[in-house]
Every structure is written in structure tokens, then in C-alpha cells.
Protein backbone atom coordinates (compact mmCIF):
# COMPACT_ATOMS: atom_id res chain seq x y z
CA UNK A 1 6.33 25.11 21.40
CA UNK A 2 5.78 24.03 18.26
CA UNK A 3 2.57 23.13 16.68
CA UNK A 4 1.46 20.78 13.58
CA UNK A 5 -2.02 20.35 11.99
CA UNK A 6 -1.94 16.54 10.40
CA UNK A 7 -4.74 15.87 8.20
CA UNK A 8 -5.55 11.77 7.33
CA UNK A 9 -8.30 10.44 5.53
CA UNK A 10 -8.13 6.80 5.52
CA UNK A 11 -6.78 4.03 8.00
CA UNK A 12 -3.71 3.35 5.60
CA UNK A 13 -2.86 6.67 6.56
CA UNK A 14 -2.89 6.44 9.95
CA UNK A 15 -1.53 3.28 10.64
CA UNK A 16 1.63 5.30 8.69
CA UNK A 17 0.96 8.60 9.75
CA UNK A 18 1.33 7.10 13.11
CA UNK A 19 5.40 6.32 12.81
CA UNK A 20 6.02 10.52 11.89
CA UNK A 21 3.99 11.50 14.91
CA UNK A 22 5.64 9.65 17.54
CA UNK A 23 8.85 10.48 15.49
CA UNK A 24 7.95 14.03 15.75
CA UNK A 25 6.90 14.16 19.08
CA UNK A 26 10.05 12.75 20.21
CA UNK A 27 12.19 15.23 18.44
CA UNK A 28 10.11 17.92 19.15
CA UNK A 29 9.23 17.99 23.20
CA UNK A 30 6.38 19.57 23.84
CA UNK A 31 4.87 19.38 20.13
CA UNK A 32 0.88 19.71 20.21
CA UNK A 33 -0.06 17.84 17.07
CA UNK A 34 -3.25 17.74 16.56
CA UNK A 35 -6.21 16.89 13.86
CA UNK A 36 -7.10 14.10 11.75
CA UNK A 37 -6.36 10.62 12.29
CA UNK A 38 -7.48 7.55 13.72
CA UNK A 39 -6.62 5.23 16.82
CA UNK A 40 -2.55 4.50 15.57
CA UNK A 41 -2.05 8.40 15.29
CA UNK A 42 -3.71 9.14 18.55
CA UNK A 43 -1.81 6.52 20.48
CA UNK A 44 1.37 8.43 18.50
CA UNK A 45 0.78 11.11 20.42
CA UNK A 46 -2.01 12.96 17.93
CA UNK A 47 -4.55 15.40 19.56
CA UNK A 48 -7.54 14.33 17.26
CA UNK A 49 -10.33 16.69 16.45
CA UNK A 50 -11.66 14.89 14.04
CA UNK A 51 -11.01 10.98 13.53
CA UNK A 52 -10.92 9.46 10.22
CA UNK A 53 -14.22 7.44 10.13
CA UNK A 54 -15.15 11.05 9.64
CA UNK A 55 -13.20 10.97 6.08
CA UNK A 56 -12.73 7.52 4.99
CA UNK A 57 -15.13 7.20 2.10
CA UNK A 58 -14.37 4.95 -1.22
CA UNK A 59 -16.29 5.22 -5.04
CA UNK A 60 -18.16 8.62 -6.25
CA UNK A 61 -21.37 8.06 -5.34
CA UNK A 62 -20.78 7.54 -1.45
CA UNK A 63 -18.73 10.94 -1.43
CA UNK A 64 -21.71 12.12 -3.09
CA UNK A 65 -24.17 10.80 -0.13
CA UNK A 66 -21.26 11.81 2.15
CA UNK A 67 -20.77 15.11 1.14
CA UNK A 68 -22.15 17.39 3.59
CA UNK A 69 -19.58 15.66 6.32
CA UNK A 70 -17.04 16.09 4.66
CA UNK A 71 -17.19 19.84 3.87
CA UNK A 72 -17.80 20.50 7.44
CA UNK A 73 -15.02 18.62 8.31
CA UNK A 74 -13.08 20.75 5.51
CA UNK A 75 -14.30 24.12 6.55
CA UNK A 76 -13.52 23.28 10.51
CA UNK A 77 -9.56 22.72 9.21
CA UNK A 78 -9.63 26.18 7.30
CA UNK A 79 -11.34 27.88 10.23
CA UNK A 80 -8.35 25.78 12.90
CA UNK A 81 -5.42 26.78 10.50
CA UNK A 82 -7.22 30.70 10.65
CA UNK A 83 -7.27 30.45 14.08
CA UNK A 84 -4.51 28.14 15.80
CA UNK A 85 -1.67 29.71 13.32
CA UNK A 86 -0.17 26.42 13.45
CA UNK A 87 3.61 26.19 12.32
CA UNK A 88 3.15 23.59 9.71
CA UNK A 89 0.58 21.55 7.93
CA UNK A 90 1.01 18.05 7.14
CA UNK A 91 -1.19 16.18 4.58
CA UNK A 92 -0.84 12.16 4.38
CA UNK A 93 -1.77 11.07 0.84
CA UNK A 94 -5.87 11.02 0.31
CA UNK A 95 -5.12 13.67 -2.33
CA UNK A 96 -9.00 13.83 -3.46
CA UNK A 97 -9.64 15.67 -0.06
CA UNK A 98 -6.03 16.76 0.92
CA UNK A 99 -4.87 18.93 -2.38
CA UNK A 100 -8.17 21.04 -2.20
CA UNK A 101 -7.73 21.58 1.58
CA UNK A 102 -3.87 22.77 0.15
CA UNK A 103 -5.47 24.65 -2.35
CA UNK A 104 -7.73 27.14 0.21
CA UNK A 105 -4.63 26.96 2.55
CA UNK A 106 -1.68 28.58 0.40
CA UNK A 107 -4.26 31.04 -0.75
CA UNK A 108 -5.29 32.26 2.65
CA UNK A 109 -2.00 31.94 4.26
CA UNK A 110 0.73 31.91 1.32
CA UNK A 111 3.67 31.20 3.78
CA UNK A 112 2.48 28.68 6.19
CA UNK A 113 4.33 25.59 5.24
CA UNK A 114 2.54 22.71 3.51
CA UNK A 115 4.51 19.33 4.11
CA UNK A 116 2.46 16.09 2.17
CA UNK A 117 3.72 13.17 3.36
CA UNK A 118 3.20 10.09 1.33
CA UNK A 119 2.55 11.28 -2.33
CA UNK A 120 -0.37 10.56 -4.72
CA UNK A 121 0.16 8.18 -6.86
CA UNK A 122 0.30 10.85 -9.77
CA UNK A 123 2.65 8.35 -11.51
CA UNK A 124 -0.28 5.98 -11.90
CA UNK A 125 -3.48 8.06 -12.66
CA UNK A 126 -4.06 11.97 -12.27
CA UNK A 127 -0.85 13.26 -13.64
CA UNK A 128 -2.41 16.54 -13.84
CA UNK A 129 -2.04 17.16 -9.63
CA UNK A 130 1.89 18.08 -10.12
CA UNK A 131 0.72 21.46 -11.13
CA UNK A 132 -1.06 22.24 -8.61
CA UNK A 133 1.44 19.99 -5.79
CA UNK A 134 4.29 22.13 -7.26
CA UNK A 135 2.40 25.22 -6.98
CA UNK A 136 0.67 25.12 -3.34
CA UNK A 137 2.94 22.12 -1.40
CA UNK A 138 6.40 23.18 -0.35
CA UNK A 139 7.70 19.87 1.01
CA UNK A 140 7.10 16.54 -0.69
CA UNK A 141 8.08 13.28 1.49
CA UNK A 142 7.41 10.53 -1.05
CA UNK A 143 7.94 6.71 -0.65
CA UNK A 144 9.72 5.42 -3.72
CA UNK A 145 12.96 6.13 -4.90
CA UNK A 146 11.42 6.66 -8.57
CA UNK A 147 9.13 9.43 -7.34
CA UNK A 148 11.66 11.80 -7.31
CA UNK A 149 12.11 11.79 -11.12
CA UNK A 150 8.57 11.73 -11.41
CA UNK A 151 8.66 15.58 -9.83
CA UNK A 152 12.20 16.32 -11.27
CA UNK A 153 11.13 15.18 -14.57
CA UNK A 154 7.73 15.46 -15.00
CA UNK A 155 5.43 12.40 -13.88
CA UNK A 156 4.93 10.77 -17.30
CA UNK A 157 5.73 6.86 -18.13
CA UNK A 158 6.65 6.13 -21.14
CA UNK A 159 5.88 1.90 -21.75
CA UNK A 160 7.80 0.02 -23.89
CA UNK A 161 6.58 -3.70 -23.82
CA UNK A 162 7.12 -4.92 -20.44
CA UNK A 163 9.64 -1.99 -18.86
CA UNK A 164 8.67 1.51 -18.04
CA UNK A 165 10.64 4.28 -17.39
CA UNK A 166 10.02 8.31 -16.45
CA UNK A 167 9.49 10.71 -19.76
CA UNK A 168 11.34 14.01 -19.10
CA UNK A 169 9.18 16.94 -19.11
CA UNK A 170 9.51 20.47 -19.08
CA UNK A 171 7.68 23.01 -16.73
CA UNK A 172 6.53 26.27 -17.95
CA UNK A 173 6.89 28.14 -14.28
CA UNK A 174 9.25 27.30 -11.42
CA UNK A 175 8.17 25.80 -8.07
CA UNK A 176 9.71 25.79 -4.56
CA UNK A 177 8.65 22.43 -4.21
CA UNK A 178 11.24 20.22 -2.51
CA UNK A 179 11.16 16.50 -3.10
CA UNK A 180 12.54 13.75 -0.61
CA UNK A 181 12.84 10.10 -0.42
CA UNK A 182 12.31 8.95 3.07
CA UNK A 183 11.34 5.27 2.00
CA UNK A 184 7.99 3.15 2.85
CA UNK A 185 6.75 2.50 5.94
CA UNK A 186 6.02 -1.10 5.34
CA UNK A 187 9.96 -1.88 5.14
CA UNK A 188 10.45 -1.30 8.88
CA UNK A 189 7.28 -3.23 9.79
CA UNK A 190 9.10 -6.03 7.78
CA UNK A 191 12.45 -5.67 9.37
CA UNK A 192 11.09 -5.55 12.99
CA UNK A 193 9.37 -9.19 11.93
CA UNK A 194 10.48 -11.90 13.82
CA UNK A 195 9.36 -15.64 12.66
CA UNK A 196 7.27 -17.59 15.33
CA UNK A 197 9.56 -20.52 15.90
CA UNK A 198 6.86 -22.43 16.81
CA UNK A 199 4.49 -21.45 13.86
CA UNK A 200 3.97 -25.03 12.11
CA UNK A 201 3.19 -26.82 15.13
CA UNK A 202 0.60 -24.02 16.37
CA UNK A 203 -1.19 -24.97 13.27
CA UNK A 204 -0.49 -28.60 13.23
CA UNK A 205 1.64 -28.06 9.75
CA UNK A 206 2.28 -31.46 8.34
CA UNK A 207 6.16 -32.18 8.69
CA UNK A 208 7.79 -32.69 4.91
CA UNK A 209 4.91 -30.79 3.12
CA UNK A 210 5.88 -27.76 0.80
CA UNK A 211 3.37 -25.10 1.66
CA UNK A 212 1.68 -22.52 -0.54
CA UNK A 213 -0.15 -19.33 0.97
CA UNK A 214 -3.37 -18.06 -0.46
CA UNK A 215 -3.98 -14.50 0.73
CA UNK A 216 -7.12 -13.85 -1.04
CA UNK A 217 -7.64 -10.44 0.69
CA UNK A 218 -9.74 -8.71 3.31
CA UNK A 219 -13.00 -7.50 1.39
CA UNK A 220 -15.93 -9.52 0.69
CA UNK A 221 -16.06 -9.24 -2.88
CA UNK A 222 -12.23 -9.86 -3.17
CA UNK A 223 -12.81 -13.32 -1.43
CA UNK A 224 -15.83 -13.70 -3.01
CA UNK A 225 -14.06 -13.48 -6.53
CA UNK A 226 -10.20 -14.66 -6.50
CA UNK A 227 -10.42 -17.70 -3.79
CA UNK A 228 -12.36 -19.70 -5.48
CA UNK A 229 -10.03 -19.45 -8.28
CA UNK A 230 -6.93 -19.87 -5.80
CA UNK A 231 -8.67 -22.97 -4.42
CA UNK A 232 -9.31 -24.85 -8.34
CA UNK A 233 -5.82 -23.75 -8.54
CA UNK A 234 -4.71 -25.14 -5.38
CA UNK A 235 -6.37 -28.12 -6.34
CA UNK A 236 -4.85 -29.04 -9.78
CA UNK A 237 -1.36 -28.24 -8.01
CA UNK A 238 -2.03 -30.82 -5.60
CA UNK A 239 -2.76 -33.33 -7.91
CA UNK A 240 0.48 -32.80 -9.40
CA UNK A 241 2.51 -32.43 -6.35
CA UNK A 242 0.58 -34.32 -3.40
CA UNK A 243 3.75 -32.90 -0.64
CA UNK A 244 2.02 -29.41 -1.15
CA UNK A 245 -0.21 -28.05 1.62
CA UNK A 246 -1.93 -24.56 1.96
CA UNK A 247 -2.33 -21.76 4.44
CA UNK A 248 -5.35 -19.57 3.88
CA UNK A 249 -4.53 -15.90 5.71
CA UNK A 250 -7.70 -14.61 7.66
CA UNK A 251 -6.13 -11.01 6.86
CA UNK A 252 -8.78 -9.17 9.42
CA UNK A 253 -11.21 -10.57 12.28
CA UNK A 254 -14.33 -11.81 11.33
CA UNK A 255 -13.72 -13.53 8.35
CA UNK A 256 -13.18 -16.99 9.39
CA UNK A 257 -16.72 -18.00 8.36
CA UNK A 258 -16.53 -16.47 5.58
CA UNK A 259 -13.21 -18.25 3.90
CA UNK A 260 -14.85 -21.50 5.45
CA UNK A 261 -17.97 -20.94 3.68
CA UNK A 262 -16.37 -19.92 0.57
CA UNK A 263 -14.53 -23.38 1.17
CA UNK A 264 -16.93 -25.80 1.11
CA UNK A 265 -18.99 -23.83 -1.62
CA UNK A 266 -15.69 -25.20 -3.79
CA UNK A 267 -16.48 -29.14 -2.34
CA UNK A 268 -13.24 -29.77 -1.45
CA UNK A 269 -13.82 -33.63 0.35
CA UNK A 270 -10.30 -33.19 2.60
CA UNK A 271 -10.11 -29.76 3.03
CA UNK A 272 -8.81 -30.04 6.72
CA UNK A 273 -6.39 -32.23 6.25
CA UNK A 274 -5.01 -30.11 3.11
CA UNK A 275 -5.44 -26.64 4.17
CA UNK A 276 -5.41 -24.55 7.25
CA UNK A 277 -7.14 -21.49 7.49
CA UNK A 278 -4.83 -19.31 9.77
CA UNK A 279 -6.29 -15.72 11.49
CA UNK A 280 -3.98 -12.65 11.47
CA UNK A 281 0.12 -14.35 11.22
CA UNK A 282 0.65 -13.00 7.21
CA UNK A 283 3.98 -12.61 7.65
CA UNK A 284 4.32 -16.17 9.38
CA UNK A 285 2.50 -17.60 6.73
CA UNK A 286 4.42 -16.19 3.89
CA UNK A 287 7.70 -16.91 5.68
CA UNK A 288 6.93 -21.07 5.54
CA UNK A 289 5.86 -20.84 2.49
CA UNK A 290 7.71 -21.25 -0.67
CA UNK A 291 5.37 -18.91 -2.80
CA UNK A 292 2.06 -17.18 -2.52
CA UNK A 293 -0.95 -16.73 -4.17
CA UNK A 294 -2.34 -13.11 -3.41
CA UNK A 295 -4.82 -10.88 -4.36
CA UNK A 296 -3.45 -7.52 -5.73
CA UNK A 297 -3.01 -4.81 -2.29
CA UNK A 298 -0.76 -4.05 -0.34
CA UNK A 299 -0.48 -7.90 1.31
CA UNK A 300 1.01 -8.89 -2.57
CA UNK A 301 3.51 -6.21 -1.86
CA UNK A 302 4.53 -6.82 1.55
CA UNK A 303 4.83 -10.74 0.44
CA UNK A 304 7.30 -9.23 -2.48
CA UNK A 305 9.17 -7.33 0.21
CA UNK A 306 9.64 -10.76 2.10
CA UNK A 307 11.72 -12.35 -0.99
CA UNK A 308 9.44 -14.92 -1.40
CA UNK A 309 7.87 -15.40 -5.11
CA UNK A 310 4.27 -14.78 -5.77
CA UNK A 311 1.65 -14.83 -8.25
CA UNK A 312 -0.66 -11.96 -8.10
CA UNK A 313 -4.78 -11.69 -9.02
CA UNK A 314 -7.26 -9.16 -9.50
CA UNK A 315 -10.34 -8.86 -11.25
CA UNK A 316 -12.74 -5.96 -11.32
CA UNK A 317 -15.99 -5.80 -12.79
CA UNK A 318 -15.98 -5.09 -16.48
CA UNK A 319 -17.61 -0.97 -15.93
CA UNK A 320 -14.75 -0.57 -12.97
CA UNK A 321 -12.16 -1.89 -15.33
CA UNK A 322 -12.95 -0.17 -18.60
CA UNK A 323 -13.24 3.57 -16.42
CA UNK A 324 -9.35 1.93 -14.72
CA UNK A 325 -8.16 1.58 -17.60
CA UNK A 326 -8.79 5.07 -19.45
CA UNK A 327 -6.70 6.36 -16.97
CA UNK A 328 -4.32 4.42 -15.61
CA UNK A 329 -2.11 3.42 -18.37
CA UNK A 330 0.81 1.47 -16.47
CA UNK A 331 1.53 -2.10 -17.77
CA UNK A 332 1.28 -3.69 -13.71
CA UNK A 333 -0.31 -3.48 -11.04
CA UNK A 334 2.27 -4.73 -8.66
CA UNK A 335 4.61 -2.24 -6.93
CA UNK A 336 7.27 -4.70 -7.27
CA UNK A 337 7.11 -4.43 -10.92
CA UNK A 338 6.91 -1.09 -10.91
CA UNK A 339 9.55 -0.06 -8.84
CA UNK A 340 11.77 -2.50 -10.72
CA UNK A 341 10.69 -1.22 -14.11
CA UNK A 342 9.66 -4.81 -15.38
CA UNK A 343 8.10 -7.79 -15.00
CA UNK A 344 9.59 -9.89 -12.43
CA UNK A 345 6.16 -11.05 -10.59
CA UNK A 346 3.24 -12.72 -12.33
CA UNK A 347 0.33 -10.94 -12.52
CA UNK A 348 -2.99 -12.21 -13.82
CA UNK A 349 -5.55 -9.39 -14.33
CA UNK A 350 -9.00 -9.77 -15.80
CA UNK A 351 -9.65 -12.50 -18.30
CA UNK A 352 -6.05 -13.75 -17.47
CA UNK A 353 -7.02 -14.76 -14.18
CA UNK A 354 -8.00 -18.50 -14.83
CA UNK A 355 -6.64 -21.97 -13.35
CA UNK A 356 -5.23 -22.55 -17.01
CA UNK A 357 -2.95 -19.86 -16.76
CA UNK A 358 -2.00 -19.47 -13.18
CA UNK A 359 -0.92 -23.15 -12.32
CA UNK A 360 2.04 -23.33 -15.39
CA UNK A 361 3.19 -20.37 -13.55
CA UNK A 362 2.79 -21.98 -10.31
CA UNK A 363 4.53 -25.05 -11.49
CA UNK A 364 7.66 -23.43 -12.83
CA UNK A 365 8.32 -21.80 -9.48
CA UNK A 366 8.48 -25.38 -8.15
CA UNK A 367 10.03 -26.97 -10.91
CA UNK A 368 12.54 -24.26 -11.88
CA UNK A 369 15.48 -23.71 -9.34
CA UNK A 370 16.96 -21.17 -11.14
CA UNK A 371 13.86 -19.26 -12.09
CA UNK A 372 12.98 -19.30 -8.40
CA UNK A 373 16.11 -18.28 -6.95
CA UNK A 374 16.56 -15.37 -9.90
CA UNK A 375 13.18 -13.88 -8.73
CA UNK A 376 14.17 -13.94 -4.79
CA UNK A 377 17.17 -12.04 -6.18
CA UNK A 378 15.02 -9.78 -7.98
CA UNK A 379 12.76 -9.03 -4.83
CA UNK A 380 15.42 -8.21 -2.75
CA UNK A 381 16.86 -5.87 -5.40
CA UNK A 382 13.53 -4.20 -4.97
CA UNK A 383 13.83 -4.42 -1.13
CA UNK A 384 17.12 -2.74 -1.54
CA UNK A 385 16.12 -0.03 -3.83
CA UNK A 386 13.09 1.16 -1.38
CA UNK A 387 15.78 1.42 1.52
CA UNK A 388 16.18 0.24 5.38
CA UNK A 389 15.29 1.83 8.49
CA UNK A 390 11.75 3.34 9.17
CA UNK A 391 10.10 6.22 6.95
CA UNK A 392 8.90 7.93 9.97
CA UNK A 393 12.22 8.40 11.08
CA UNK A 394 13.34 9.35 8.32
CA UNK A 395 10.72 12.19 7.55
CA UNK A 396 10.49 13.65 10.81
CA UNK A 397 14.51 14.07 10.00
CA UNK A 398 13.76 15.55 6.99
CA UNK A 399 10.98 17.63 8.40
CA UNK A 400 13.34 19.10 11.29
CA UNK A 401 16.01 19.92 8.47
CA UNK A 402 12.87 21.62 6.29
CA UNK A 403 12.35 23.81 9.75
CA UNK A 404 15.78 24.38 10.32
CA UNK A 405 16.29 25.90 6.43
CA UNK A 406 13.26 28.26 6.63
């Protein structure tokens, strides 16, 4: 019987991590996996020692506060891997925590296998982690089809206007690091999506109106900062084109109030009979509409993976942005983008992110047929690039095959 220590940090991680246990488990009867995770993983068929809430800590100063937890939790794994002998270790992205666990693993036991499944984002910001991935992690399972290069070749960008592309590099010492593509997670979550036929007249959707979506996030402060800007936006766009209507995404529960607060704060007289504010149903709401207005995340991605145009905001405050910006050195912030290499998403970051700039944007998606329809094209290029099928799948294969080679 085979057995796997999973370690994951955050819920991101789990909800993923959840796909290559249950993949796992089904290729492998009898499998005790066991470790970190959350609810998805344990429901996978994860044997949790520790769950996540454990882990899941954002911004220096609460890992600071938090620190004590977390290096019990850290010595317990070194003291289960000492003990258990497991066959395998697999470490889903939270590389802050994950890549110093790898670190004290390889040294202690240099030929237990160290899988990481879901890479850091070393493309982005903290290049330096390939020397010590390629040095302590024999199997990489990474998400985009670019990543690859970034190992093969080195990790660097080079930025040339508004296209990017991977420098080539050379390594001073080899590595049996292997690198596969298994593809993202979120593409078989979109694939298994199936459109509520009955969506607009649930939420009493005005027959012959063109709706917008404005998915201003799931965080306070996100909603606190870009919908009121959606909502002038909104607002100038209506007065342009009176058949438009919007759906507001409630992204988690709870935060009804909140958008409807936020919403009258903007003194918007007809607000019901112009918007809707809609709980949970993203995809639904991006599938009716004919473009979105989204906060930067992972919701302006999966909208990009649904071939529907959007027009993306963030805005950080100015300490957060200037420290961002020393080391992240990419030209987007919109995985679309960057898988593509270019710009074929608006994005408004920072000082861009005004009414006076968003709505033109806006406008020429509704105005321009051909600029419309070349974007879906574009999107779905993307779509096809990143694959079909589900990444668990896939890595569990790829996982059996690393097994099956040793």
C-alpha cells in the first residue's frame, strides 16, 4: 500500500489539491494520503492531520504574529516524514512554507521523492527559488504551458513593450528535476459548466437588455475600492446605451449587505430596476453577459477562460504597490495576457483605474464588432493553449508514470 504526505497551505490549494487526491486514490486502491488540507481534500479522500486554517496566513507581519503555529506545524511534518517513511511527498504551491519544508526534507532523506504540484509563480516574482526547486524537488507538475521554458530555460522575461517572452539562461550545475504540463484546474471546472436555462427569469432579467457583469471581488477592501468605480462606470454607460443592465456577483456568502450598502453609498435613484445583485451563479452571470467588469483574481481569469471580453481593475495602496512593483516586473497582471504574451484584455491598474478611461474601453467592445469578436478569438486561443480535460487527472497520470520510472 502506498502512502503520500500532501502538504497545502491555503484554500486555493485545496479546492485543487482536491481533484489529484481523489485522482490518486482511485488509481491507487488502498492509498493512505494523509496531511494538510482543508474540507475539498478531505472529502477527496485526504487523511488530515493538520487542516489548513492551521497555515493559511497572508502579509509579513501576521506570519510574524503567527509564527510559533506554523513551526510546530513544520516540525510535526519533518518528525511524520521521519517516522511514517511515506513513499512520496507532495507540495501544492504556498512556496513561502512548502520549499523550506523541501529544503529539511531532501537533506534528511535525499531519495524520498518530492513531487510540487502547482508551481510558484517564479515567473512573476522570486526568480531566485529555481535553484533551490531544481536542487531539492524531483517532479514539477506546473499549470501553464509556458512554465516549462521557464525551468528549461531559465525563468527570466524579457519585456519588450506590450509582449513578453522567456530569456534563455544557462545553469551552472545539473538537476534531476523533471518538468510537466498537466494544465489548470480551473479549465475542467469550466468545461463541466452547464448554463441555467432558466437564469434570466430567476432574476427577473429584463427581456431585450444587453447585460454587463460587475464582479468586484470577494474581500472587503476590494469592494470597498473598485465598485464604486464599476458603478460611476456603469452609470455613464447607461446613459449612453439605456438597453444595458447589470449583474453584480455576490462571489461568497455574506456579502449581500455589503454590495447593497456600497450601492446606495453611490445614490443610484433606480438601482433595482437597473441592476441585480446575484449570490454565488459567476459563471451564469458571465455567460448572459456580453462583457465584464472584474476585479483582478482569479474570477477575471475564469471570465477570460469563458470567451467573453473583460476589462480588468486593481488598485493597491501606494506602500503595497511601490514594494509590488520592485519585484514583480511583468507588464500585466492578467493571466490571459500573460499566457498569450500580449495585451489582448484591458487592464487598468493604479492611477489608470478611473471612469475616464475605463468606459472608451467599455464602449468599443459594444460599438466594435470586429474588435469584440477578435478578442473572443483571442480568449479561446488562450483556452486552447492551457489544454482540456482536468489537471488532476492529468497529474495523478503523470505521478503514476514518475512511480513507475523510479
Amino acid at each position: 500500500m502506498k502512502k503520500i504526505l500532501f502538504v497545502s497551505g491555503e484554500p486555493s490549494g485545496d479546492y485543487s489539491g482536491a481533484y489529484l487526491v481523489r485522482e490518486l486514490c482511485a488509481m491507487f486502491p488502498g492509498l493512505d494520503a494523509y496531511g494538510v488540507g482543508g474540507s475539498d481534500m478531505e472529502a477527496a479522500g485526504l487523511r488530515l492531520i493538520h487542516n489548513i486554517t492551521e497555515l493559511s496566513v497572508i502579509g509579513v507581519v501576521e506570519v510574524v504574529r503567527h509564527y510559533p503555529r506554523l513551526k510546530r506545524v513544520f516540525n510535526d511534518l519533518l518528525l511524520r516524514v521521519d517516522r511514517d517513511q511515506p513513499d512520496a511527498v507532495v507540495l501544492i504551491d504556498y512556496p513561502g512554507f512548502n520549499l523550506r519544508l523541501a529544503k529539511k526534507i531532501k537533506k534528511a532523506h535525499p531519495n524520498l521523492p518530492i513531487i510540487y504540484y502547482i508551481s510558484p509563480q517564479i515567473w512573476a516574482w522570486g526568480h531566485r527559488r529555481i535553484y533551490t526547486i531544481r536542487r531539492v524537488v524531483d517532479l514539477m507538475l506546473v499549470m501553464f504551458p509556458f512554465e516549462v521554458d521557464v525551468y528549461d530555460k531559465g525563468g527570466r522575461w524579457i519585456v519588450q513593450n506590450d509582449t513578453i517572452k522567456i530569456k534563455e539562461h544557462s545553469f551552472w550545475h545539473a538537476s534531476t528535476l523533471t518538468v510537466k504540463y498537466i494544465g489548470h484546474w480551473i479549465t475542467g471546472k469550466i468545461e463541466s459548466f452547464q448554463p441555467d436555462l432558466s437564469f434570466a427569469q430567476k432574476y427577473d432579467i429584463p427581456p431585450g437588455k444587453r447585460c454587463i457583469a460587475l464582479l468586484p471581488g470577494s474581500r472587503d477592501n476590494e469592494i470597498n475600492t473598485m465598485f464604486p468605480v464599476m458603478l460611476q462606470c456603469a452609470e455613464l454607460l447607461r446613459k449612453e446605451f439605456p438597453d444595458l443592465f447589470f449583474l453584480v456577483s455576490c462571489a461568497r456568502p455574506g456579502l449581500d449587505p455589503f454590495i447593497q450598502t456600497c450601492a446606495r453609498n453611490a445614490r443610484i435613484p433606480d438601482f433595482d430596476a437597473n441592476y441585480r445583485v446575484i449570490p454565488g451563479s459567476m459563471y451564469d452571470i458571465i455567460h448572459v453577459s456580453l462583457l465584464s467588469i472584474v476585479t483582478s483574481g482569479t474570477a477575471a481569469f475564469e471570465a477570460a477562460l469563458l470567451h467573453k471580453p473583460l476589462l480588468v481593475l486593481y488598485w493597491l495602496n501606494y506602500i503595497s504597490f511601490f514594494l509590488a512593483r520592485l519585484v514583480v516586473h511583468l507588464p500585466f497582471i492578467n493571466l490571459a495576457n500573460i499566457i498569450a504574451g500580449k495585451r489582448i484584455v484591458p487592464e487598468f491598474i493604479q492611477y489608470q483605474m478611473t471612469p475616464e478611461r475605463i468606459v472608451p474601453a467599455a464602449r468599443r467592445f459594444l460599438t466594435d464588432t470586429g474588435y469584440y469578436q477578435n478578442t473572443v478569438s483571442n480568449l479561446k486561443q488562450v483556452h486552447d493553449t492551457l489544454g482540456h480535460g482536468e489537471a488532476g487527472k492529468n497529474a495523478a497520470r503523470e505521478i503514476s508514470e514518475f512511480f513507475e520510472r523510479r
